[in-house]
Protein backbone atom coordinates (compact mmCIF):
# COMPACT_ATOMS: atom_id res chain seq x y z
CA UNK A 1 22.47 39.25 -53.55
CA UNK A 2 21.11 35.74 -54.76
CA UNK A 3 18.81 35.55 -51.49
CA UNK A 4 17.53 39.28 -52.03
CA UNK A 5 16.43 38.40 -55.90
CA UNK A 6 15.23 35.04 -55.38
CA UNK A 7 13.20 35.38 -51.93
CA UNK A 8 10.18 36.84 -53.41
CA UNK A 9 10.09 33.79 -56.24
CA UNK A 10 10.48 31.49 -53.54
CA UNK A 11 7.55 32.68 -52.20
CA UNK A 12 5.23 32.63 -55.45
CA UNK A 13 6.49 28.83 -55.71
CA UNK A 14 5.98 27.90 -52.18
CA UNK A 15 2.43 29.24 -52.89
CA UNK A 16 1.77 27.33 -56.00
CA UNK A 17 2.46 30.05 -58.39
CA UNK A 18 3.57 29.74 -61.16
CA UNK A 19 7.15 32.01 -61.64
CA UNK A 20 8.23 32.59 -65.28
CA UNK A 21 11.53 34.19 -65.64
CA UNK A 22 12.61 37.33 -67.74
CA UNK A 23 15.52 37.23 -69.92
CA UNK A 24 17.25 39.73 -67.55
CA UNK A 25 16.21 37.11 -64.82
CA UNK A 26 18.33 34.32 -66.37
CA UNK A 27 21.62 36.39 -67.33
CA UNK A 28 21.27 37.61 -64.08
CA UNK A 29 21.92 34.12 -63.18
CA UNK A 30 24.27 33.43 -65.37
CA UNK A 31 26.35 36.13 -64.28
CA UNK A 32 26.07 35.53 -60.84
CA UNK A 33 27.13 31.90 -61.68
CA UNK A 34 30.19 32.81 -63.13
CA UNK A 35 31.49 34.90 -61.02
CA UNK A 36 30.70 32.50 -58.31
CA UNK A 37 32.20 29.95 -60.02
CA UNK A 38 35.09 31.99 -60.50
CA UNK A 39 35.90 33.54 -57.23
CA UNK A 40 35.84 29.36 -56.01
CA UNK A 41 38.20 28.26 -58.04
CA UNK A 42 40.47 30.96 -57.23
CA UNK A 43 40.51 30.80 -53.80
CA UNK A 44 40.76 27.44 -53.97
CA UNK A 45 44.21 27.99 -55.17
CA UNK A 46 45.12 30.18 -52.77
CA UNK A 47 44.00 28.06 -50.06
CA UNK A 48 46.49 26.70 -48.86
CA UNK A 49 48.41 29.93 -48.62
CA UNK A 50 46.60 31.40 -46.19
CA UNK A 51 46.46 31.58 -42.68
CA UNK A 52 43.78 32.62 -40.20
CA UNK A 53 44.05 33.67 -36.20
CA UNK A 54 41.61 31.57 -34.27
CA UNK A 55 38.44 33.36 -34.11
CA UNK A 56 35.75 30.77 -32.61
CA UNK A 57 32.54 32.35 -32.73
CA UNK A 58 33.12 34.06 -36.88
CA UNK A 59 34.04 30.17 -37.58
CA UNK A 60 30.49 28.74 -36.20
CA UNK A 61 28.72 31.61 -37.81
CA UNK A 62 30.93 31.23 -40.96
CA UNK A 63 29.62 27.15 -40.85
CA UNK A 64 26.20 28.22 -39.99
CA UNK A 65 26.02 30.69 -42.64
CA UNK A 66 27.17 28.03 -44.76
CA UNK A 67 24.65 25.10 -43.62
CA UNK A 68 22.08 27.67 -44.43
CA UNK A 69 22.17 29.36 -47.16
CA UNK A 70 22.69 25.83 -49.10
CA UNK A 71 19.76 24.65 -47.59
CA UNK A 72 17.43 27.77 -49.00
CA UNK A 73 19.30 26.78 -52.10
CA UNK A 74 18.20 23.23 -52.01
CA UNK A 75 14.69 23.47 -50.84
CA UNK A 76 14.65 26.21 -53.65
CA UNK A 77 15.69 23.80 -56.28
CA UNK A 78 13.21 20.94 -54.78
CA UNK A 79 10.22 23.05 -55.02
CA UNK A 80 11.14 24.02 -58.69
CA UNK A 81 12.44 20.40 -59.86
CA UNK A 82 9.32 18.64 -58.19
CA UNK A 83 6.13 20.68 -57.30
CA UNK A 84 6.60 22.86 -60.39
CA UNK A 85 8.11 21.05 -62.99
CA UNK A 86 4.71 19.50 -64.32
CA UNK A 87 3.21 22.55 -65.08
CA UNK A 88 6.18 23.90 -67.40
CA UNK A 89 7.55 22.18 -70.30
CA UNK A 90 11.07 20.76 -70.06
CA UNK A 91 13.29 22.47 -70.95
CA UNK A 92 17.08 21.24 -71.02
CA UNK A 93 18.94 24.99 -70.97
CA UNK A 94 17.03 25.77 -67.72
CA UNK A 95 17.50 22.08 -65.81
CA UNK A 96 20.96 22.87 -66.65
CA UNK A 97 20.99 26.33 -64.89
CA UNK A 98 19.50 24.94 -62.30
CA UNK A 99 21.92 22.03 -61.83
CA UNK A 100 24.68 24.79 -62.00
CA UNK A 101 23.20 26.58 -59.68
CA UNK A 102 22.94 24.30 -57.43
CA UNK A 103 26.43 23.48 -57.47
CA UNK A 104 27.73 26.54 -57.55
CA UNK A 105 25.92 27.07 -53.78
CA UNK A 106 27.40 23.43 -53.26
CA UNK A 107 30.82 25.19 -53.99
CA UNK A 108 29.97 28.77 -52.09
CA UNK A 109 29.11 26.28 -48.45
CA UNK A 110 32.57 24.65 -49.12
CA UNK A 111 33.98 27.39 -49.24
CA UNK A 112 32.37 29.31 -45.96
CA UNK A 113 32.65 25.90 -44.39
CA UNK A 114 36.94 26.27 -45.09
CA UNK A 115 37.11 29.12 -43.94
CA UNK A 116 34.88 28.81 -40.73
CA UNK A 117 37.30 25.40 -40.20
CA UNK A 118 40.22 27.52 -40.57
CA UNK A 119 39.46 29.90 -37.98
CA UNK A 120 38.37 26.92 -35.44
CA UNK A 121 41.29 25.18 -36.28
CA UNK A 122 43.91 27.65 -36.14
CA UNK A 123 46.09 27.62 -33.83
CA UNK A 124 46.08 30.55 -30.59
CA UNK A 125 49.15 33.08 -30.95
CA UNK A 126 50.76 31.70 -27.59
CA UNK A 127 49.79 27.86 -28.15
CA UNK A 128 53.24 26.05 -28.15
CA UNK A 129 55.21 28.69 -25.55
CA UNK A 130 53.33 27.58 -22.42
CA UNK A 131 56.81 25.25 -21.42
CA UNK A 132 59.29 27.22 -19.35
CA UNK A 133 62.66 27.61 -21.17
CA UNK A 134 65.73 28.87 -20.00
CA UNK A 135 66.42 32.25 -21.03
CA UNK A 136 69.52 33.37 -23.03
CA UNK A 137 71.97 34.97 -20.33
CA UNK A 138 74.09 36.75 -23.48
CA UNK A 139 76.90 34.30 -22.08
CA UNK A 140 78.92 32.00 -24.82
């Protein structure tokens, strides 16, 4: 949802526009941020909890979704924190939005990233029964 809002401002800014914000724009944001935030911490908890079959190719595209999208985050950021920030005044509130935002993303990779991990990691459903053992006759 974050890439479908914020691809046409990325746009105007790689373009030199200039992008001014609405007040819906920014609790938008906010929003977004806490439930972001949110969801993170939770499953952070429940982490260790869970268990994943191995799925190879979902766990690169999990890691490459992840890679990615905190990229488009970054270079995002960069272009409003250094191209654009001369023509606005400063303004602490919105540095700080974008500082959270930026680590919220920094939280949403880790997260993909786990769970991509996990599913490389995990171990096959036969892995460990490949050794021949005797069978149980039913005899004491």
């Amino acid at each position: 949802m974050f890439f479908w809002d914020a691809l046409p401002d990325y746009r105007e800014l790689t373009a030199g526009e200039l992008v001014v914000g609405t007040p819906e724009d920014f609790a938008f944001a906010v929003f977004g941020l806490v439930v972001m935030q949110s969801a993170y911490w939770y499953a952070r908890r429940l982490q260790p909890q869970i268990r994943f079959a191995r799925r190879v190719l979902l766990g690169h595209v999990l890691l490459c979704v992840s890679e990615v999208s905190f990229f488009f985050v970054s270079a995002l950021a960069t272009v409003a924190m250094f191209d654009h920030w001369k023509r606005s005044q400063f303004v602490f509130w919105k540095l700080m939005l974008l500082a959270s935002a930026v680590f919220a993303f920094f939280c949403y990779k880790r997260q993909l990233a786990s769970v991509g991990d996990a599913l490389l990691e995990a171990q096959p459903e036969r892995a460990g029964k490949a050794t021949i053992e005797p069978k149980e006759t039913g005899k004491p």
